[in-house]
Each structure stands twice: as structure tokens, then as C-alpha cells.
Protein backbone atom coordinates (compact mmCIF):
# COMPACT_ATOMS: atom_id res chain seq x y z
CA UNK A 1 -30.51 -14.28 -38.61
CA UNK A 2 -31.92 -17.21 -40.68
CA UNK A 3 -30.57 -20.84 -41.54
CA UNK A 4 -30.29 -22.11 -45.20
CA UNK A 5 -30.87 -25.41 -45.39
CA UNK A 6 -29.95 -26.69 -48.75
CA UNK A 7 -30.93 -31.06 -49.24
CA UNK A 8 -29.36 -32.13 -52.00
CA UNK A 9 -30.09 -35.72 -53.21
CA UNK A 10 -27.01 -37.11 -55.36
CA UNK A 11 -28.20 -40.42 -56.68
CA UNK A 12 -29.95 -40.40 -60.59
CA UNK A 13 -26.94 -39.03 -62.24
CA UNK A 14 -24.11 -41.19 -60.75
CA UNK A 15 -26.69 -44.90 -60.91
CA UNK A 16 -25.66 -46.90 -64.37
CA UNK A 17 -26.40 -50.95 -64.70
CA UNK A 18 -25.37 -53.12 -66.86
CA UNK A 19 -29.25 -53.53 -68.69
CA UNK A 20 -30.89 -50.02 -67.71
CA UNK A 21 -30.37 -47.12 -66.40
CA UNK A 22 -33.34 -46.39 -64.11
CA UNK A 23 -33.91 -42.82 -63.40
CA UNK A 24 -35.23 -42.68 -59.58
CA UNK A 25 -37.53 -39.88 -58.06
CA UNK A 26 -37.41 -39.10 -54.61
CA UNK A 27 -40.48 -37.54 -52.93
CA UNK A 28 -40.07 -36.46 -49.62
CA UNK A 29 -43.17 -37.16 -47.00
CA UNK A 30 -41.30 -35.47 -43.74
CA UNK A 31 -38.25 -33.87 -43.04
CA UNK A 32 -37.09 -31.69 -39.86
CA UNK A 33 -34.13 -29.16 -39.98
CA UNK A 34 -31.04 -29.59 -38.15
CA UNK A 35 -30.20 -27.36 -35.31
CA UNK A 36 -27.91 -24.66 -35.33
CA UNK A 37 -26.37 -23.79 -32.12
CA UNK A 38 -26.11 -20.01 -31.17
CA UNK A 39 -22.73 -19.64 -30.49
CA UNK A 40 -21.68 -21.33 -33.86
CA UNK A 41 -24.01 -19.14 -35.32
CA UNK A 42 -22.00 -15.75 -33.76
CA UNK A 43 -18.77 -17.84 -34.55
CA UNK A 44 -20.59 -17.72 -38.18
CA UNK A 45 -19.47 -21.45 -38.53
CA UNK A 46 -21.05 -21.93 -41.87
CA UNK A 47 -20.90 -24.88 -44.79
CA UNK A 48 -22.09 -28.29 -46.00
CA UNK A 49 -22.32 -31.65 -44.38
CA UNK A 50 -22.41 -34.12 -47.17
CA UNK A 51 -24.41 -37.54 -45.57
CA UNK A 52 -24.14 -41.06 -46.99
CA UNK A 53 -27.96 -42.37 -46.65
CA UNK A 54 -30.23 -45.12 -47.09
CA UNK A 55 -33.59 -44.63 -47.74
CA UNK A 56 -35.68 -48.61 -46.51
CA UNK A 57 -38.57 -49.96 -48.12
CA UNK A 58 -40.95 -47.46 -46.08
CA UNK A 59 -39.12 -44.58 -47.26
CA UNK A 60 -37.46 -44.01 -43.41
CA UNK A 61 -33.84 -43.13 -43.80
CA UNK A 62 -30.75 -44.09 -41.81
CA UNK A 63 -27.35 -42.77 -42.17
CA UNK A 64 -25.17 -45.79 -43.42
CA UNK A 65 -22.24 -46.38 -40.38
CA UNK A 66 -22.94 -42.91 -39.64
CA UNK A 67 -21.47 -42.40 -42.79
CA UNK A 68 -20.22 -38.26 -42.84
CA UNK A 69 -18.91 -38.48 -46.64
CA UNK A 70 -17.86 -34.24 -45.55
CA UNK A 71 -17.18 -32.75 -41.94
CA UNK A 72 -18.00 -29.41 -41.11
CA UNK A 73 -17.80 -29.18 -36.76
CA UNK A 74 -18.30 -32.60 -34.78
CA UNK A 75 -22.41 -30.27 -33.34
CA UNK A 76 -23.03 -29.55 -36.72
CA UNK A 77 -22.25 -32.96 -38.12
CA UNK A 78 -24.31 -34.70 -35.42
CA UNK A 79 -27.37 -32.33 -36.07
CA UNK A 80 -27.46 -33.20 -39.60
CA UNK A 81 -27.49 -36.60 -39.13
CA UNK A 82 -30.07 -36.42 -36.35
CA UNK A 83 -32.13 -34.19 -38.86
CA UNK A 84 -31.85 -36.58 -41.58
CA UNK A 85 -32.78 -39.52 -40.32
CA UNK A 86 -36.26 -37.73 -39.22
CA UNK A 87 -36.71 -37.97 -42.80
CA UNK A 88 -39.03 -39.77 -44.69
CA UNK A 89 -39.92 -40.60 -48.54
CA UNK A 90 -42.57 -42.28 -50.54
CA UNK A 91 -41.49 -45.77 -50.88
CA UNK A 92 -39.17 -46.39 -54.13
CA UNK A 93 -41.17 -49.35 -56.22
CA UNK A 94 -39.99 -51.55 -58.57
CA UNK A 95 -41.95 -51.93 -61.98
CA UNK A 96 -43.77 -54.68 -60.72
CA UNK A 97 -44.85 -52.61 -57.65
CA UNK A 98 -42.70 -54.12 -55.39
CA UNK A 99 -40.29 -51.46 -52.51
CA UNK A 100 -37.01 -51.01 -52.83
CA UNK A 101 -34.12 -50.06 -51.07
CA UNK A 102 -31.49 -47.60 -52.56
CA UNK A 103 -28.22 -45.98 -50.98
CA UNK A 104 -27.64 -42.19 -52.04
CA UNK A 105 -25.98 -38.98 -50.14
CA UNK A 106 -27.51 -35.79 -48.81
CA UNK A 107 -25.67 -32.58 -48.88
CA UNK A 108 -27.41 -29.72 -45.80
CA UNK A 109 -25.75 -26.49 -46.02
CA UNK A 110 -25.48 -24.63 -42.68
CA UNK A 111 -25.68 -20.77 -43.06
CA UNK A 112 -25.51 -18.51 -40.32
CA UNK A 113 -27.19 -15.63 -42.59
CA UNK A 114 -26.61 -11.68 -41.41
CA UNK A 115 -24.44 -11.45 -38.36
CA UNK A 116 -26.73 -11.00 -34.90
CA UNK A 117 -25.23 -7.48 -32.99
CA UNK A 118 -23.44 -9.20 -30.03
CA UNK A 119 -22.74 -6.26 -27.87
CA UNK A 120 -19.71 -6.97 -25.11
CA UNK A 121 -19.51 -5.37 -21.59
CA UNK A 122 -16.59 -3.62 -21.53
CA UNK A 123 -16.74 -3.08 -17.86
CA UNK A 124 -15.50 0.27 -15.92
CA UNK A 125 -13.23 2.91 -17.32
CA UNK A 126 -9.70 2.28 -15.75
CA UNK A 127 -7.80 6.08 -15.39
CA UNK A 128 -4.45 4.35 -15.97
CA UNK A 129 -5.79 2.97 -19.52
CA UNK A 130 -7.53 5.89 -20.26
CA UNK A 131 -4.19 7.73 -20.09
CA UNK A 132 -2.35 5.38 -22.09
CA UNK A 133 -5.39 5.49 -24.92
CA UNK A 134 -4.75 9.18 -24.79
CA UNK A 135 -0.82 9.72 -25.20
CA UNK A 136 -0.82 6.76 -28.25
CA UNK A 137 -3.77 9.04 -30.24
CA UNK A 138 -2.02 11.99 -29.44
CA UNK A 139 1.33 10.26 -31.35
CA UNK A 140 -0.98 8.93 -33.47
CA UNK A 141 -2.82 12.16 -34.63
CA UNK A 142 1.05 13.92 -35.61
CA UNK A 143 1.95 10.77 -37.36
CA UNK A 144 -0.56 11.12 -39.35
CA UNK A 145 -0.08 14.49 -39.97
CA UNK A 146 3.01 13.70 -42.09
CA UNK A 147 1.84 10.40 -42.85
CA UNK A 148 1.95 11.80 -46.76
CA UNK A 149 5.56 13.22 -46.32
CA UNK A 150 7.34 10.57 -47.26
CA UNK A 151 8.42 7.78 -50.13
CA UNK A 152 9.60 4.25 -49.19
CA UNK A 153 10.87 1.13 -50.89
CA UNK A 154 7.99 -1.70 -50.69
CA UNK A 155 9.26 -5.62 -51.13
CA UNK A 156 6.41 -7.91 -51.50
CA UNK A 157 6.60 -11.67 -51.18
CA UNK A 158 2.85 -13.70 -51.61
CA UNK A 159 1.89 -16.96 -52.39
CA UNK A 160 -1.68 -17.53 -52.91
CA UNK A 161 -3.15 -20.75 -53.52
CA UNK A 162 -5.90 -21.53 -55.68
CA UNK A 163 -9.75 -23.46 -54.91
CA UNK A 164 -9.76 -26.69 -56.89
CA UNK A 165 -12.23 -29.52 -56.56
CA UNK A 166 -10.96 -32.95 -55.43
CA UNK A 167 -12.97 -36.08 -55.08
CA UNK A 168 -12.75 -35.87 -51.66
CA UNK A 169 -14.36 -39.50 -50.86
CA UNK A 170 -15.38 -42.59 -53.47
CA UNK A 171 -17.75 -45.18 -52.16
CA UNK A 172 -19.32 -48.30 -53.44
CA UNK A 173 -23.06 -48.96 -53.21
CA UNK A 174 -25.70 -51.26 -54.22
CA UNK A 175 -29.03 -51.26 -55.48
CA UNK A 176 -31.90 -52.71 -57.07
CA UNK A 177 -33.16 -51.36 -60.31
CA UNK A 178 -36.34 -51.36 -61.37
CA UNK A 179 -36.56 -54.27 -63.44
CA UNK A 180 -36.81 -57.65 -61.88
CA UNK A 181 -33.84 -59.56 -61.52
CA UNK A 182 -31.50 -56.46 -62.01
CA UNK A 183 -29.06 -55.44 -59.35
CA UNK A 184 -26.65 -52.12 -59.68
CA UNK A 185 -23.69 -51.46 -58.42
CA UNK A 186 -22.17 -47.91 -58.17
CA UNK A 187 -19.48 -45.43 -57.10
CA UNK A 188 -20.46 -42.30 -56.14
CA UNK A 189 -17.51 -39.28 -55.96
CA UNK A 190 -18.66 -36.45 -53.90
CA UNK A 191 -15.89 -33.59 -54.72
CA UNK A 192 -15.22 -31.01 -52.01
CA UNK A 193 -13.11 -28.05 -52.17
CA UNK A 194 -9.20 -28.40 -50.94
CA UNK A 195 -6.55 -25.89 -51.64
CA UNK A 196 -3.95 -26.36 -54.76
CA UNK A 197 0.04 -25.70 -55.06
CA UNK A 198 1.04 -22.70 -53.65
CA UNK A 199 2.09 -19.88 -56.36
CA UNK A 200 4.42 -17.58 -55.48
CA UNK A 201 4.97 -13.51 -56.76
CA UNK A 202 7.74 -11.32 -55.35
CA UNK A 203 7.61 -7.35 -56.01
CA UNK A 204 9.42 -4.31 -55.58
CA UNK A 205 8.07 -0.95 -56.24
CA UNK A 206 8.25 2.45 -54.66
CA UNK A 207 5.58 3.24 -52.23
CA UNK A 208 3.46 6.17 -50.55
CA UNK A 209 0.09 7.04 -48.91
CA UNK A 210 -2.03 9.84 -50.19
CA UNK A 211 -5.04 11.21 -48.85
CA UNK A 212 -8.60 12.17 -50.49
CA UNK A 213 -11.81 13.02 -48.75
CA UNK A 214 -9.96 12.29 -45.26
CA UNK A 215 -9.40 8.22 -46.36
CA UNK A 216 -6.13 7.39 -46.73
CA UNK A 217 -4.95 5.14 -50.11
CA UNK A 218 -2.05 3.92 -51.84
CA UNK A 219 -0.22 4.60 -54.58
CA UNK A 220 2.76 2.31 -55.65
CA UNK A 221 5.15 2.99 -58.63
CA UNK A 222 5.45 0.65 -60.18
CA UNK A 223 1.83 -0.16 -59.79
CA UNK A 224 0.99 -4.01 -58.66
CA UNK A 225 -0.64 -6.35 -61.58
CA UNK A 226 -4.64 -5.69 -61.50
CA UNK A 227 -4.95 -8.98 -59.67
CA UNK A 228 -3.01 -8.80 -56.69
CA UNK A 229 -5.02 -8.95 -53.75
CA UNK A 230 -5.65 -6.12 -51.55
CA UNK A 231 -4.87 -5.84 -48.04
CA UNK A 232 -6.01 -3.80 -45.05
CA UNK A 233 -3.00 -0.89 -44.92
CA UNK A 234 -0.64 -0.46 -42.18
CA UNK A 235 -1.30 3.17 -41.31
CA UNK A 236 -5.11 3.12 -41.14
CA UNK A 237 -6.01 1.14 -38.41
CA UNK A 238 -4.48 3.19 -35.49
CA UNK A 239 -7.04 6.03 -36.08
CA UNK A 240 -9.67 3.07 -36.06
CA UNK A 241 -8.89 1.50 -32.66
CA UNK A 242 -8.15 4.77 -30.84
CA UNK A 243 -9.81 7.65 -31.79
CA UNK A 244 -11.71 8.98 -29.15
CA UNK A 245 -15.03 9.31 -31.24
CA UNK A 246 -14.43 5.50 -32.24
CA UNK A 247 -13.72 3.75 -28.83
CA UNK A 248 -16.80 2.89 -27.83
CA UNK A 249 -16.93 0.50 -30.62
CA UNK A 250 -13.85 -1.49 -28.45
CA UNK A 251 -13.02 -3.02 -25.08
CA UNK A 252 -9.89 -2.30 -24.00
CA UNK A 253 -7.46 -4.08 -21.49
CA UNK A 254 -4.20 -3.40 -20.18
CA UNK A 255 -2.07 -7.03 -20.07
CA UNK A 256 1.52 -7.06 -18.93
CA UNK A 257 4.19 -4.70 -20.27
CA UNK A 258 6.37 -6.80 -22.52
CA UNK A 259 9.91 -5.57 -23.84
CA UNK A 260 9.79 -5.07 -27.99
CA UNK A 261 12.57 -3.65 -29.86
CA UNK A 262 14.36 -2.79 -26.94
CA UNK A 263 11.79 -0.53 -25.44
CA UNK A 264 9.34 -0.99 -22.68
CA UNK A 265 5.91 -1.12 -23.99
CA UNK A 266 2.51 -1.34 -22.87
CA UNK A 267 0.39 -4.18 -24.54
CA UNK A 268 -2.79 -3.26 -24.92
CA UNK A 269 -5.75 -5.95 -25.57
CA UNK A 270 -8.68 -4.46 -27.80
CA UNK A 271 -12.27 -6.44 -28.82
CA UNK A 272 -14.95 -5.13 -30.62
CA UNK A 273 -18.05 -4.85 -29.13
CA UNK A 274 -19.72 -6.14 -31.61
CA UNK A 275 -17.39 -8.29 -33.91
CA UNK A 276 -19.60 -8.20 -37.23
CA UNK A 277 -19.97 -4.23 -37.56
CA UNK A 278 -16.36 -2.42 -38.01
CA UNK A 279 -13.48 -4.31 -40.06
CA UNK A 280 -11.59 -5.50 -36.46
CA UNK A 281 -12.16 -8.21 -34.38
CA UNK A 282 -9.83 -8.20 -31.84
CA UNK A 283 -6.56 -6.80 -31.46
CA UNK A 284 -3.01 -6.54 -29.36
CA UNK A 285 -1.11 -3.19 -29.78
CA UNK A 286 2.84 -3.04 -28.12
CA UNK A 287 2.80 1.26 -27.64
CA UNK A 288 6.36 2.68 -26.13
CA UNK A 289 6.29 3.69 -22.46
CA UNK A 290 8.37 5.95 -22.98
CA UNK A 291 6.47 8.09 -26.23
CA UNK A 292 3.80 5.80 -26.71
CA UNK A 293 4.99 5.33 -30.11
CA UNK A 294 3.01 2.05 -31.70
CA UNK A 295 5.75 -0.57 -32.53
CA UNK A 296 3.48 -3.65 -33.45
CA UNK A 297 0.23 -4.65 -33.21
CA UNK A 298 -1.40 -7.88 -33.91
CA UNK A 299 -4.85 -7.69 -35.49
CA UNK A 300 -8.02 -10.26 -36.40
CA UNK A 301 -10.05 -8.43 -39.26
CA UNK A 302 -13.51 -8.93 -40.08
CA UNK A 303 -14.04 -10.64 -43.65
CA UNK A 304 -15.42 -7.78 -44.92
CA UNK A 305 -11.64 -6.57 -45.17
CA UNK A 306 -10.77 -9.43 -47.62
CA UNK A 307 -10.35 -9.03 -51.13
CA UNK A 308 -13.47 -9.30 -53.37
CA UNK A 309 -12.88 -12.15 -55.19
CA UNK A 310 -11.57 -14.09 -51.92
CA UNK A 311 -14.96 -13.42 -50.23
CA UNK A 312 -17.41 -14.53 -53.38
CA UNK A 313 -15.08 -17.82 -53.71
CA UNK A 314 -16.02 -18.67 -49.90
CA UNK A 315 -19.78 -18.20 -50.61
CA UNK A 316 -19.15 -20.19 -53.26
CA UNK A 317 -17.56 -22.97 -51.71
CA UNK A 318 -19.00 -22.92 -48.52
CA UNK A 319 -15.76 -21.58 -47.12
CA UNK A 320 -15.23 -19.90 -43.63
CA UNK A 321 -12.06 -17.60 -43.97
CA UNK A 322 -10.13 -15.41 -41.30
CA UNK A 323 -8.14 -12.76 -41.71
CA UNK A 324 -5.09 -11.87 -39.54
CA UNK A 325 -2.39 -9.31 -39.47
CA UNK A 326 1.32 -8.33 -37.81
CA UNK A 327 2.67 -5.16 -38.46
CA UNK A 328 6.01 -3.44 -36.95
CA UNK A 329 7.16 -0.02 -36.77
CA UNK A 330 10.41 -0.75 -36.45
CA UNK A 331 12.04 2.23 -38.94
CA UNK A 332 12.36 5.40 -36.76
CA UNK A 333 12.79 8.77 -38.38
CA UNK A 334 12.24 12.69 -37.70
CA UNK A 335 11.16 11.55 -34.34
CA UNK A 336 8.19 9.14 -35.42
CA UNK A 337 7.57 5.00 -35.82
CA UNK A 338 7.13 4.20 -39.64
CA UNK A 339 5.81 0.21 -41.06
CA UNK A 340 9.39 -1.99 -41.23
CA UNK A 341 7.56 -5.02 -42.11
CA UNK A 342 3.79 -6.24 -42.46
CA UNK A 343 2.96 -10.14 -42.29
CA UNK A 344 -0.62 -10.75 -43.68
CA UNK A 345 -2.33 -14.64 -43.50
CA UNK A 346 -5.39 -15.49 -44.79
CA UNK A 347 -6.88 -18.73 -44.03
CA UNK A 348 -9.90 -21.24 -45.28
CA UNK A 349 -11.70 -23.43 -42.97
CA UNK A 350 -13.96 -26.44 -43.97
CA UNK A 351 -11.57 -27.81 -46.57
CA UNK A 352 -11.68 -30.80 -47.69
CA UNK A 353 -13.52 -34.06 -46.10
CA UNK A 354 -11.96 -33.85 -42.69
CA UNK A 355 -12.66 -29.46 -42.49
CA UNK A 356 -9.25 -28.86 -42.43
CA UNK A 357 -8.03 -25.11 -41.53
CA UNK A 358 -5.25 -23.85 -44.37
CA UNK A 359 -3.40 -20.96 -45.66
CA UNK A 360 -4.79 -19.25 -48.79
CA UNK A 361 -2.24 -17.02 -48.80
CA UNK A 362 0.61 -15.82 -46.70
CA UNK A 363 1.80 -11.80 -47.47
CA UNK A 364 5.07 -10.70 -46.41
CA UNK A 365 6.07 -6.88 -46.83
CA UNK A 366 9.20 -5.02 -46.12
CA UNK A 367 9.49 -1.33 -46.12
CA UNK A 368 13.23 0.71 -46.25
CA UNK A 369 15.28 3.30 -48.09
CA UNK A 370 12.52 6.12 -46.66
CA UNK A 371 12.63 9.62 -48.63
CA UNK A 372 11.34 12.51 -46.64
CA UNK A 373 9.70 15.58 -48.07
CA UNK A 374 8.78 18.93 -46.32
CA UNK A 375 5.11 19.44 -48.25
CA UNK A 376 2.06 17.51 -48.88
CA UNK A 377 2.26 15.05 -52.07
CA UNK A 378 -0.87 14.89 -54.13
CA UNK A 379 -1.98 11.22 -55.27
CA UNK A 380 0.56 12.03 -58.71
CA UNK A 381 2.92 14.74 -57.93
CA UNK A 382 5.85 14.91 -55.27
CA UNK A 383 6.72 18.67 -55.27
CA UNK A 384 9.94 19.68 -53.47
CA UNK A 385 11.78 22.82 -52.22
């Protein structure tokens, strides 16, 4: 676990008077870094805290009216500006040798660094749940089976939204430069990331799951365009959450039996142990109580699950983004529960000035018009009787 503390000083390029343009070198003398609470580190709360500042004649700095140009999370904001202000500089002169003082901003960049193991008690084994963990892998295990057996109709509606940098605050300051007599005045536009117009793609291809080296994958016709995001698919987490070599990754709960699709289900309340080492969170899973079939399930992925490019634009950015999930069975055939519909949002916090929470993009997927076939497909072929 380690902090990254990154003090950026955005004053030289943005100063301009009306007789010189005096180029100003700060040289820090002290400086302290912020604290980072534990449990924002394991909430991996991460990004920048951008600090209006003025720096006195001494070279102690203040933060002007508590002046946070970008919010990150109210203990984070108040560390940096408790941090800061332990700061100090060699006094700024004047040509003639006399101190100065000058208003400028300070970016600190909290990073939480590699996730800490944060092991959960998951308390004693309940028969009852035990039971009901057994009868949903046993459907599970002959779904997947003939998970391969079969061709659907995919409908996909996403609109993603791109990163774009807006000034996100503009604020006059003053100065003196150094040549006697000379005062500045400047603005100073500190741009933070915010999310742009939504774009939206709908498409319709043919769809079905193959299987190589026991990992199952995709295979649309037509295929998607090369950038389309990918997205965690709906038939491979099941084995994840209960497989009985895999559950002692989870916690598992039994809440109150809910009704879903006209059946009786058990709802059943899943946490990783340790949040930062599989690709699930947390998860709720509606199984039949009559078959144990799974008809939906609710899941909160890991960011390791999101799309490439999605996770280097948050490093990027200093972007903290969640991944959740809603998939129903709700197309029953031959006996078994196949994906009706899959509802995918991904979301970006610390946006803008304010940290705002948005949607990057929102996936919505409809499966129908399923074609059965009595033998294994390879990933190109579909051999019949």
C-alpha cells in the first residue's frame, strides 16, 4: 500500500503583466503529506484535490477562503488543506530584494496504490444455505453442459460518453511582479475532467458461447465494431460464485425469499472476502425454490472487469469507476433458465469540481429467437444432424 502524493504548483505559465512577464521559482523549505484514512484507502477513494494558495512574505502558505478550486471526499479535501498549509517556501523577492506575496494553486493526488487483502469473517456454515448453494451448482453444472448448444438473437443498445476537459473553475488573482511599481493581475483556469454528450450505438447480431481450454467466450455474427467495449458475460459468473472449490473466496447469506417471475425464489447475498482479488464484489442471486434455477442476479464487479481502455482513461484522469450488472433468465427452454436481458452501468466518480458520480455508459442487451442444437459447436462451425 503506498500514497502518491503529486504537488503541483500552477502559477509561471498562467502570470502575464502588462510590462513583464516575471517567471517565479518556488523552492520549497517544508512540506508534510496529507493523511489518508484507511478505510478510504480499502474503498480505493483515489484522485486530485486542486488548492487555491497563497504563499506570505515568509514563504508560510494559507489556503485562500479555504479555497478547494477541485473536490475529491469532504476527509480528503480537509487533509490536503491541513497538509498544505504546513508548507513552507523561500521567500519570493522582488528585484530590489524586497518579499513578495503571490496567489497560485496546488494540485495533491491521493492514490491508494495496490489493494491491502481485507479478509471478511464469514461466520458459521448454516445447513439450510449450504443446501441451497448445492442444488443451484448442481443446475448450474447441467446448464453449462449445454451452455454451447444453442444460437440466440442478441439486441444491443449502449451509449457511452466520452472524457473531455472543462475549465472547471476561473479565478482572479493579484500579484506583484518583480519590478517596482508593477502589479499583475491574472486568471487562472484549472480544467478537470467531466463527462461529454452521450453517443448512442444499437446492434443486432446472432449470438453463441463457445468453449476453449475450459473458459468460456463469445462469438457474435455479425461480429461487433473493434471498439465496442467488452463486458463481463452472462453465463460465466455462476460457476464463479458457486462452485464448491471457489466458495471460500465468498460470504454467503440467506435474506428473505422474494417472488420473481412468478416463482418463489431464494435471494441469496454473496461478498467477497477479499474485494480486490477475484472480479466480484458483492452480489444478490434470486435462485427458484422450486429447481433452483438462477433467474437474476445483481452483481458489483471489480475494475479489473472493465474494458482496457476504460481503466487506463481513469488512471489517467484520476477517475474512480464502478462497475455493476443485472442479468435475467427469464427465456425457459428444454427444461433450463437462458439470459432474456442483461443491463450493464458503468460509472465515474470525481468528475468535475464538485466530484460528481456519472454514467459512462449504460448497456442494455436482449436475447430471443433461441436455436437449439443436439452437438457441441466449435468456435466456427455449427454441425447438425
Amino acid at each position: 500500500m503506498h500514497m502518491c502524493l503529486s504537488f503541483l504548483l500552477l502559477l509561471s505559465s498562467f502570470i502575464s503583466g502588462t510590462q513583464t512577464d516575471p517567471k517565479i521559482i518556488l523552492k520549497p523549505v517544508q512540506s508534510a503529506a496529507p493523511a489518508y484514512p484507511e478505510h478510504l484507502k480499502n474503498l480505493r477513494i483515489r484522485g486530485e484535490v486542486v488548492l487555491m494558495i497563497a504563499i506570505n512574505e515568509t514563504g508560510r502558505v494559507n489556503v485562500v477562503n479555504r479555497g478547494v478550486v477541485r473536490k475529491l471526499h469532504p476527509e480528503l479535501d480537509q487533509a490536503a488543506i491541513e497538509a498544505v498549509e504546513q508548507w513552507k517556501y523561500e521567500p519570493i523577492l522582488r528585484k530590489d530584494g524586497k518579499p513578495i506575496r503571490i496567489v497560485t494553486f496546488v494540485s495533491v493526488v491521493f492514490d491508494p496504490g495496490e489493494p491491502k487483502t481485507v479478509v471478511r469473517d464469514c461466520g458459521p456454515a448454516d445447513e439450510r444455505l449450504t443446501a441451497v448453494l448445492d442444488q443451484c451448482w448442481n443446475t448450474i453444472s447441467k446448464l453449462e453442459a449445454i451452455s454451447y448448444l444453442y444460437v440466440c438473437r442478441e439486441s444491443s443498445v449502449i451509449e457511452t460518453r466520452p472524457v473531455v476537459a472543462r475549465p472547471g473553475r476561473s479565478i482572479m488573482a493579484s500579484g506583484e511582479s518583480g519590478q517596482e511599481g508593477v502589479s499583475l493581475e491574472y486568471a487562472v483556469d484549472v480544467n478537470v475532467p467531466e463527462l461529454g454528450k452521450a453517443e448512442r450505438e444499437k446492434i443486432v447480431c446472432d449470438y453463441q458461447l463457445t468453449s476453449r481450454n475450459h473458459r468460456i467466450s463469445e462469438l457474435r455474427t455479425p461480429a461487433r465494431p473493434q471498439d465496442f467495449p467488452s463486458f463481463p458475460v452472462p453465463l460465466s459468473f455462476p460457476p464463479q460464485l458457486f462452485g464448491p472449490g471457489l466458495r471460500s473466496a465468498f460470504c454467503f447469506a440467506l435474506k428473505k425469499p422474494e417472488r420473481f417471475l412468478k416463482n418463489d425464489c431464494d435471494v441469496i447475498e454473496i461478498t467477497a472476502r477479499d474485494p480486490w482479488i477475484g472480479p466480484i464484489r458483492r452480489a444478490l442471486v434470486w435462485a427458484s425454490r422450486n429447481n433452483h434455477h438462477i433467474l437474476k442476479a445483481e452483481l458489483e464487479f471489480n475494475e479489473s472487469v472493465l474494458d482496457p481502455r476504460w481503466r487506463e482513461e481513469c488512471r489517467r484522469e484520476y477517475l474512480t469507476p464502478s462497475l455493476t450488472a443485472v442479468y435475467e433468465f427469464g427465456i425457459e427452454k428444454i427444461g433450463f433458465r437462458f439470459p432474456s436481458r442483461t443491463r450493464i452501468r458503468v460509472e465515474y466518480s470525481a468528475l468535475g469540481a464538485s466530484n460528481r458520480t456519472e454514467a459512462k455508459a449504460e448497456l442494455d442487451i436482449r436475447y430471443d429467437q433461441y436455436r437449439f442444437f443436439n452437438v457441441e459447436t466449435d468456435p466456427k462451425i455449427i454441425k447438425t444432424p
